[in-house]
Protein backbone atom coordinates (compact mmCIF):
# COMPACT_ATOMS: atom_id res chain seq x y z
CA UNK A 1 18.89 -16.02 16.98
CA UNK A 2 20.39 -12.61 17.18
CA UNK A 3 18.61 -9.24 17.81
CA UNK A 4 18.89 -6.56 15.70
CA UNK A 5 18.58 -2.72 15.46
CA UNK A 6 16.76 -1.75 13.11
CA UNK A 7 15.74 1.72 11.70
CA UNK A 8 12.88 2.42 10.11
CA UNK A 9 12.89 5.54 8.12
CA UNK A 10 11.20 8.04 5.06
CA UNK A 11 11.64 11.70 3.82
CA UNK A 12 9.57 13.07 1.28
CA UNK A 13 6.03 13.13 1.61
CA UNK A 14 4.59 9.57 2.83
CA UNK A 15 1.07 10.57 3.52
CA UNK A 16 0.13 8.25 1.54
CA UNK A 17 -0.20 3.97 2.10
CA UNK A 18 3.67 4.41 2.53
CA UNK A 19 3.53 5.66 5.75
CA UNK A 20 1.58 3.00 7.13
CA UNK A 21 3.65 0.66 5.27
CA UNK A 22 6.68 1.66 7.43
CA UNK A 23 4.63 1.14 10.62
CA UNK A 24 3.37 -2.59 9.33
CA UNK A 25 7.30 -3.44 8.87
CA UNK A 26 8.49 -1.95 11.76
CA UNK A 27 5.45 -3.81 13.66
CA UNK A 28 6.66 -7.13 11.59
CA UNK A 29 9.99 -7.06 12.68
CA UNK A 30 8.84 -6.33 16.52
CA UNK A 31 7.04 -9.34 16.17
CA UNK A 32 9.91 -11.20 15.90
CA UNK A 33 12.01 -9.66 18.60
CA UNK A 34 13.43 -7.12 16.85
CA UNK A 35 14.45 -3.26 18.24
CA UNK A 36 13.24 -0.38 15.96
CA UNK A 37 13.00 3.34 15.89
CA UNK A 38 11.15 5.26 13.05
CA UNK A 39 13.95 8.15 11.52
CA UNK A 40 11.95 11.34 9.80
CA UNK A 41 11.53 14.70 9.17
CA UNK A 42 9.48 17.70 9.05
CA UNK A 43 6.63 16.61 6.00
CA UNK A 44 5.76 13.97 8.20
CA UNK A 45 5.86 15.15 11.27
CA UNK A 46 1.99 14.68 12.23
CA UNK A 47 1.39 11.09 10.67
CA UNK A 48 0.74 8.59 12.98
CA UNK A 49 3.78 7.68 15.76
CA UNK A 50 2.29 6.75 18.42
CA UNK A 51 4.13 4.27 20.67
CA UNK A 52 7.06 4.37 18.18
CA UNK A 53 10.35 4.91 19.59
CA UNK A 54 11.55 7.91 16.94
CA UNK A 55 14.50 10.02 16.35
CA UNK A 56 12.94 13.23 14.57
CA UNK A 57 15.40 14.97 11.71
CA UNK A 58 14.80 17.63 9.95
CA UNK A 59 16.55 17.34 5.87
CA UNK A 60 16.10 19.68 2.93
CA UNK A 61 16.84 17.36 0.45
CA UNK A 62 19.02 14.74 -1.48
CA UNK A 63 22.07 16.93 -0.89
CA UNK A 64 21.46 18.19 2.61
CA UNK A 65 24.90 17.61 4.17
CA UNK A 66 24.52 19.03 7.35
CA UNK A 67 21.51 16.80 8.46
CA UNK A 68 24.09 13.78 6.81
CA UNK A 69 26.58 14.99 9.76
CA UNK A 70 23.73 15.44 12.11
CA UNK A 71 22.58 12.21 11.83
CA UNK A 72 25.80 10.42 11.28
CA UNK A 73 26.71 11.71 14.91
CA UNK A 74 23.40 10.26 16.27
CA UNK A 75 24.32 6.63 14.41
CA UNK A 76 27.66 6.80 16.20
CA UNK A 77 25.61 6.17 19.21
CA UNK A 78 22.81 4.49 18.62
CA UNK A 79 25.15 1.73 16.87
CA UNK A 80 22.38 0.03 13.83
CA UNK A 81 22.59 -3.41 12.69
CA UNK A 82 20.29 -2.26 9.51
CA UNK A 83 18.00 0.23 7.95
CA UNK A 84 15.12 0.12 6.10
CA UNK A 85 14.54 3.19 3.96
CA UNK A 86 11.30 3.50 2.68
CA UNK A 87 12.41 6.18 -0.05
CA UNK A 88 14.89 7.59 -2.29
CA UNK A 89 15.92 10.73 -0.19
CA UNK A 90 15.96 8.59 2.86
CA UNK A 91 18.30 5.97 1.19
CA UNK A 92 20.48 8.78 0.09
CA UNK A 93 20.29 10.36 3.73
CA UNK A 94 21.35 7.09 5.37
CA UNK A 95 24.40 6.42 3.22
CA UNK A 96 25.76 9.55 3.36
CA UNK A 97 25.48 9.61 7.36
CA UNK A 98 27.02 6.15 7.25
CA UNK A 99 29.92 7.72 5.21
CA UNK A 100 30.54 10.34 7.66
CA UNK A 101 30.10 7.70 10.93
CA UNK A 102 32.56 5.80 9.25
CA UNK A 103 30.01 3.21 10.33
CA UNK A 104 29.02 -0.47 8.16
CA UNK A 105 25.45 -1.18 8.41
CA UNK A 106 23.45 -1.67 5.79
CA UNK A 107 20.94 0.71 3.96
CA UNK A 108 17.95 -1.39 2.80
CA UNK A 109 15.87 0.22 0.11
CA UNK A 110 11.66 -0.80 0.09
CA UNK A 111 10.08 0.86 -2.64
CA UNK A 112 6.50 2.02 -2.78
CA UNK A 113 6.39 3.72 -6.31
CA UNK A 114 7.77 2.45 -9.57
CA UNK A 115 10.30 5.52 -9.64
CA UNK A 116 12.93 3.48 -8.06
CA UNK A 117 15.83 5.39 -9.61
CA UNK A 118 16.92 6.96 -6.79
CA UNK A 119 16.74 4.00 -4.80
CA UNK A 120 19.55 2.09 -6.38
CA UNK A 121 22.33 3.22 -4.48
CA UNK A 122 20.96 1.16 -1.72
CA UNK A 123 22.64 -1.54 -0.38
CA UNK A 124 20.13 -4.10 -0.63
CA UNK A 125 16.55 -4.38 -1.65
CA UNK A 126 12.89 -5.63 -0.22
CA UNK A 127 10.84 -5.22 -3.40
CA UNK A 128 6.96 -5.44 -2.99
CA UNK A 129 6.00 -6.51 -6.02
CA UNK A 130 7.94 -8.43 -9.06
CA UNK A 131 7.15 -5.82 -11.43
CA UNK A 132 9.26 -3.35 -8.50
CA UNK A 133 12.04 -5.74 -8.77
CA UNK A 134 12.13 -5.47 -12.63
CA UNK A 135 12.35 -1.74 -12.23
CA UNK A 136 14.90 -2.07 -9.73
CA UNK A 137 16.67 -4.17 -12.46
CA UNK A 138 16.38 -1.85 -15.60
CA UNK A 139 17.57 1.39 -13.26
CA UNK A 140 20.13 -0.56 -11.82
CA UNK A 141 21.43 -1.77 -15.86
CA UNK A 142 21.30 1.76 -17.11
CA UNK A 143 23.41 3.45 -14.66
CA UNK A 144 25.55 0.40 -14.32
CA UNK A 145 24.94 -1.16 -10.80
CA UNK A 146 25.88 -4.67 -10.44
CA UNK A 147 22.68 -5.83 -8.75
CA UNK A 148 24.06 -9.34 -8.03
CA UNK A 149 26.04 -7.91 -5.12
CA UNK A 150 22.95 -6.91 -3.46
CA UNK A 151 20.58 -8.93 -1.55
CA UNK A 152 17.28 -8.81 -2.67
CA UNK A 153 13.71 -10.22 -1.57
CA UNK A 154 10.47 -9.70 -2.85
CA UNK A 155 7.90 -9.19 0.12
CA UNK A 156 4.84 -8.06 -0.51
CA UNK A 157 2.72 -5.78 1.90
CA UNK A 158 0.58 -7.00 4.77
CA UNK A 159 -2.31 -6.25 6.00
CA UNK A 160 -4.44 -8.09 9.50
CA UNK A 161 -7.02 -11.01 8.54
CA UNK A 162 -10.05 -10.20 10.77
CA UNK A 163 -10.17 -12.79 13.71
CA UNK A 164 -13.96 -13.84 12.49
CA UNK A 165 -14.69 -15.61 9.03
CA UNK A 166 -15.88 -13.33 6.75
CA UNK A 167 -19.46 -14.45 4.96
CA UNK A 168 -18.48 -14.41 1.65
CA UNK A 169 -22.30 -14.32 0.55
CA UNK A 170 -23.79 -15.49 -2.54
CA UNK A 171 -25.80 -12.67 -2.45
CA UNK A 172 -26.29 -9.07 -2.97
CA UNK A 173 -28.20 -6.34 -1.53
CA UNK A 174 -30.71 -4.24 -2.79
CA UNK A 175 -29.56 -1.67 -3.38
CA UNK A 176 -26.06 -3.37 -4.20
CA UNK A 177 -23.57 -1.49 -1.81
CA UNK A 178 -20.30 -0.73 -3.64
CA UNK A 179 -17.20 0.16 -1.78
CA UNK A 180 -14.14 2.40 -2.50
CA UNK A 181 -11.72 3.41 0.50
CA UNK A 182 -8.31 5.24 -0.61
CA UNK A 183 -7.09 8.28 -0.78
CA UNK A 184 -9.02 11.20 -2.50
CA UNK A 185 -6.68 12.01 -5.31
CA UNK A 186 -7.64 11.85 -9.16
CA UNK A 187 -4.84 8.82 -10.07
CA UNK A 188 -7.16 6.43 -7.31
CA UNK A 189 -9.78 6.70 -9.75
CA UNK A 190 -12.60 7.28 -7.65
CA UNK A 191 -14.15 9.79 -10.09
CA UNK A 192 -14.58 6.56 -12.18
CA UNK A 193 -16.39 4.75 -9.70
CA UNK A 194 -19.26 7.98 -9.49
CA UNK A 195 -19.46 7.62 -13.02
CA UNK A 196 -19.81 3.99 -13.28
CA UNK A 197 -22.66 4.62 -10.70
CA UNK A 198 -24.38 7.04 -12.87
CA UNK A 199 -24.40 4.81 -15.68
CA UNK A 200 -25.29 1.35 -14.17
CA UNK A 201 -28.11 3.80 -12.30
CA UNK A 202 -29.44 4.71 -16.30
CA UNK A 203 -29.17 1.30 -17.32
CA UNK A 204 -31.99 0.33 -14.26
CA UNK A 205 -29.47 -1.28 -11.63
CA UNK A 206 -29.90 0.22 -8.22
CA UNK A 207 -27.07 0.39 -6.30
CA UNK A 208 -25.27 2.88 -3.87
CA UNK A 209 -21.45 3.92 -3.75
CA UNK A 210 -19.74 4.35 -0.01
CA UNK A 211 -16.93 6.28 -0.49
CA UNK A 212 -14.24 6.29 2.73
CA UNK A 213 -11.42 8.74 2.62
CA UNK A 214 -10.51 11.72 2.41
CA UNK A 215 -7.81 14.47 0.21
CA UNK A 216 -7.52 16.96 -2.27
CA UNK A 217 -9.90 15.98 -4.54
CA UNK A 218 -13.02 15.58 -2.30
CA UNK A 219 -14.46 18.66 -3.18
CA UNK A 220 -14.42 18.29 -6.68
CA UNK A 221 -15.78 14.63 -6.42
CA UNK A 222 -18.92 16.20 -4.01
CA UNK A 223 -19.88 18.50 -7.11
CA UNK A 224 -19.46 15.51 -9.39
CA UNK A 225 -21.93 13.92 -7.54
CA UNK A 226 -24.32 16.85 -7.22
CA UNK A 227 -23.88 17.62 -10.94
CA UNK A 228 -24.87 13.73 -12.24
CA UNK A 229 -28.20 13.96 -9.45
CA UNK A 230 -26.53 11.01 -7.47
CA UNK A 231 -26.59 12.59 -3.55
CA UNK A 232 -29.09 9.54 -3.29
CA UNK A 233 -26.85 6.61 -4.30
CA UNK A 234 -23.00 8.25 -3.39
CA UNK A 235 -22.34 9.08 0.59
CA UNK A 236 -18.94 10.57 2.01
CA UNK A 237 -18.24 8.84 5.06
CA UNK A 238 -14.57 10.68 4.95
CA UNK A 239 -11.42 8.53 6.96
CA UNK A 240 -12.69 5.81 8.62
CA UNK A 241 -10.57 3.19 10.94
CA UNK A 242 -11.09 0.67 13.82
CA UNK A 243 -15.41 -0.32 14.40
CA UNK A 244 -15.87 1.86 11.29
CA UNK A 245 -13.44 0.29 8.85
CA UNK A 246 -15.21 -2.97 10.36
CA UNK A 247 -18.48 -2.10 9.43
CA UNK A 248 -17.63 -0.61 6.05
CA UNK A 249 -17.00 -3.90 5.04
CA UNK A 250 -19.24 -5.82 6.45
CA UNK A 251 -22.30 -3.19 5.07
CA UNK A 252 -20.62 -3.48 1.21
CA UNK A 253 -20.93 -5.92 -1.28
CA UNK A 254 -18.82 -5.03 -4.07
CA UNK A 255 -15.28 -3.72 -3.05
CA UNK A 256 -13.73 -0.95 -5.74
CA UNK A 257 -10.19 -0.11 -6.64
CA UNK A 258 -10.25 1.30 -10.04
CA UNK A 259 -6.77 2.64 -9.66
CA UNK A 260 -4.69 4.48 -12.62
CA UNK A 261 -1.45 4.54 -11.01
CA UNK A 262 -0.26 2.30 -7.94
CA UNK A 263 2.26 0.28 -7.00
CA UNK A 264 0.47 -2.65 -5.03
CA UNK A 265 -3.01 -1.32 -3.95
CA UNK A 266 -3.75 -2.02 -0.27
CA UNK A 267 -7.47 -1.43 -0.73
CA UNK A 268 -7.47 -5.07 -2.61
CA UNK A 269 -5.63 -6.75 -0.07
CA UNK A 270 -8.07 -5.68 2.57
CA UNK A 271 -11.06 -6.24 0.39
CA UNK A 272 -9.51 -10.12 0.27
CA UNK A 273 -9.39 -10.21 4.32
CA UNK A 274 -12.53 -9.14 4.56
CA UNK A 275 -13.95 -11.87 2.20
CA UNK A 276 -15.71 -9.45 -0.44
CA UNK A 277 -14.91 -9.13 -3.96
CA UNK A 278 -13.00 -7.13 -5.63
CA UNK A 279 -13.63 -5.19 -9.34
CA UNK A 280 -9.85 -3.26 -9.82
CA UNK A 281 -8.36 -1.72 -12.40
CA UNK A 282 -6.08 -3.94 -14.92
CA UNK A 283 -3.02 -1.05 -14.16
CA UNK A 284 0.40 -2.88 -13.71
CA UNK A 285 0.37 -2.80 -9.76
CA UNK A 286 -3.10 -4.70 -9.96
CA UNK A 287 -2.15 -7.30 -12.14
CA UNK A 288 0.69 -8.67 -9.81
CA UNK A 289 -2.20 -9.14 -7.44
CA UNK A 290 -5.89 -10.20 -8.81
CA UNK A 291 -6.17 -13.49 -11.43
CA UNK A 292 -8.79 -12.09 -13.32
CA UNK A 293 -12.42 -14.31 -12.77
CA UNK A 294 -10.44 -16.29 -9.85
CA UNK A 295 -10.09 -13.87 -7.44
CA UNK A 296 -11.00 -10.78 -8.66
CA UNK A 297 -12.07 -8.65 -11.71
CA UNK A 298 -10.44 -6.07 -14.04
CA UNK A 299 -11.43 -3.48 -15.67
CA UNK A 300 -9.71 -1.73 -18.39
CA UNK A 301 -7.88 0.86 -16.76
CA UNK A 302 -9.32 4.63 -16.86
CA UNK A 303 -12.50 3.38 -18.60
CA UNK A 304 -15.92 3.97 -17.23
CA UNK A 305 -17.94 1.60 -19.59
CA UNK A 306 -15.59 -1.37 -18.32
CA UNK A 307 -15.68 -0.54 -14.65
CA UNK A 308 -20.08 -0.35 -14.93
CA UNK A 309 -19.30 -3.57 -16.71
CA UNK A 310 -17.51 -5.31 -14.88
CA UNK A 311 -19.83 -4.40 -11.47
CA UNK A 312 -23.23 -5.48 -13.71
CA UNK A 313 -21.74 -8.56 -14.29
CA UNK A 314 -21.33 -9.87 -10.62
CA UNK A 315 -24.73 -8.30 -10.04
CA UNK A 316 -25.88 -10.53 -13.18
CA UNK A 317 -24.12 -13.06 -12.45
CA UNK A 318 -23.97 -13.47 -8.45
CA UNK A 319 -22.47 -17.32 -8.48
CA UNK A 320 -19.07 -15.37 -9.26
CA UNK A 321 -19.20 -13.34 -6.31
CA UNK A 322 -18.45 -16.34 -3.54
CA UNK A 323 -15.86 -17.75 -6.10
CA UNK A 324 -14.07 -14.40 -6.42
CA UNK A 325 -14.39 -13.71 -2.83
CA UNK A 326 -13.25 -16.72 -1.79
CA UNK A 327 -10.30 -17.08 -4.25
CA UNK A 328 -9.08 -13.33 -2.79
CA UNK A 329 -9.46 -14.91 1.04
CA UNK A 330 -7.50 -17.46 0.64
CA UNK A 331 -4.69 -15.17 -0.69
CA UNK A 332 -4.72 -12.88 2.19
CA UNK A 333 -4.55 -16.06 3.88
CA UNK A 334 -1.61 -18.05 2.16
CA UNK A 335 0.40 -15.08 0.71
CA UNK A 336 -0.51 -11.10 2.60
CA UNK A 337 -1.83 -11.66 6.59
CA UNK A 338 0.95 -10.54 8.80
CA UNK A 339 2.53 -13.61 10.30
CA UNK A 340 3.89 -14.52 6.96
CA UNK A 341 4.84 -11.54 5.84
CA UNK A 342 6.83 -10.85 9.40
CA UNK A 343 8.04 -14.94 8.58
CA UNK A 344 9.88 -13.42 5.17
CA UNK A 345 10.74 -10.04 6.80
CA UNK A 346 12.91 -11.69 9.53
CA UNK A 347 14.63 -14.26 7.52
CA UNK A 348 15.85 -11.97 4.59
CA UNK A 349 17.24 -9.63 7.52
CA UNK A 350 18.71 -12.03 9.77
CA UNK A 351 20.32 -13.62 7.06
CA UNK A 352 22.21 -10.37 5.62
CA UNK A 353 25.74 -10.17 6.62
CA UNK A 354 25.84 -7.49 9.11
């Protein structure tokens, strides 16, 4: 089987899980025997690269003509068989340098946020989700885009099932160790979790909140915690990764995700590798994944009373917690580790005609 040359790219800020996301495809596609090179600019300049082959390109915006000619030159050589653009002002980057090269190749679009409008122009589409796909659709109707020329695929994201079984206990600690890792912003909802910890601490349950990340709301959630008298159940362990990530979930009991605007919450699908279970949010991006009371819980989304709910009742009820746990392993299994998802990634692109 051929192959191919594929570029990786996103402009605009991708500090976020989209970043990483880009790194897991390109990784994917590797696996398979694939060539890749990451394509960005400036506002990402100090994320993660390591190891990457990269071509590094500065561009102001949608419009930005001259890197469009700067990079066009650089396709003439490199010679792409497709690219993968992980958002809108990359997609709109790509195929303007492809005008200029006067080169046919392909400009994939991969979505990580429901604003997919400026996506559309793409040639083709890897949508994460269904619910991305139907988004895809409805901007595609309203400015006319005959979608049925386009290939599309939808592929979720992967994440790496640990090696070792996890122990998907039928029992909890005391105190009950609840977990939240994401990115400190107010739309992850992490200022619900402290205040579902104050209240399940009133109503006599003792349990402690392990918070790993970091961003621009940290401070503000540190004086939450000082100003509800929880410094003795909440602890910042800030960005964690490798041995620590390991042993954040192997120390928790109850994983937390009580997100208020996402487009397919990684922080689940790692909380299903690692065999614990999972009380989410019931936004959009969580419903594609968790089947609520088979593999996970929800919680009506932005609401403190549900989220302490929905925690006392696995603590109440700790029978649920192996069935939830289990149902969520077996998904990251069957549907998310990364030999099926690199499986899916490989046929959709090998099978485009280049």
């Amino acid at each position: 089987m051929k192959k191919l040359k594929i570029i990786h790219t996103v402009y605009g800020d991708a500090s976020g899980g989209r970043w990483q996301a880009m790194l897991n495809t390109f990784d994917a596609l590797a696996s398979k025997g694939h060539e890749g090179v990451l394509v960005y600019g400036e506002e990402n300049k100090n994320l993660k690269s390591e190891n990457y082959p990269k071509f590094y390109l500065n561009s102001s915006g949608f419009y930005d003509l001259l890197a469009s000619v700067k990079l066009a030159l650089w396709l003439r050589s490199y010679r792409p068989d497709v690219v993968i653009a992980h958002s809108g002002r990359a997609v709109y980057l790509f195929k303007n340098a492809m005008f200029f090269a006067r080169i046919k190749c392909p400009v994939i679009a991969m979505n990580h946020s429901h604003n997919v409008k400026r996506t559309v122009r793409a040639d083709g589409f890897i949508h994460i989700t269904p619910y991305v796909a139907q988004c895809v659709a409805d901007a595609s109707k309203k400015k006319g885009i005959d979608l049925t020329k386009k290939p599309q695929a939808i592929i979720s994201n992967l994440i790496h099932v640990p090696d070792n079984l996890p122990s998907l206990s039928k029992s909890l600690g005391q105190p009950v160790v609840l977990g939240i890792m994401t990115r400190l912003v107010e739309y992850k909802g992490t200022h619900l979790a402290i205040s579902a910890v104050e209240q399940l601490k009133r109503q006599g349950y003792k349990v402690k909140l392990l918070i790993a990340g970091e961003g621009e709301q940290k401070k503000a959630l540190i004086q939450q915690v000082k100003d509800l008298n929880l410094e003795s159940e909440v602890e910042f362990l800030g960005w964690i990764g490798g041995k620590d990530k390991s042993k954040f979930y192997k120390d928790i009991d109850i994983a937390l995700v009580p997100t208020m605007n996402d487009t397919q919450p990684l922080a689940i699908l790692d909380a299903f590798a690692w065999g614990k279970p999972v009380v989410a949010s019931d936004h959009i991006s969580v419903e594609q994944i968790i089947r609520q009371g088979e593999n996970g819980l929800m919680a009506k989304c932005g609401e403190v009373d549900s989220l302490a709910n929905n925690i006392a009742f696995l603590i109440e009820h700790p029978e649920q917690l192996c069935k939830v746990a289990q149902g969520g392993y077996v998904d990251a299994k069957e549907k998310y580790q990364f030999k099926i998802i690199a499986q899916q990634y490989d046929q959709f692109i090998t099978t485009l005609k280049l």
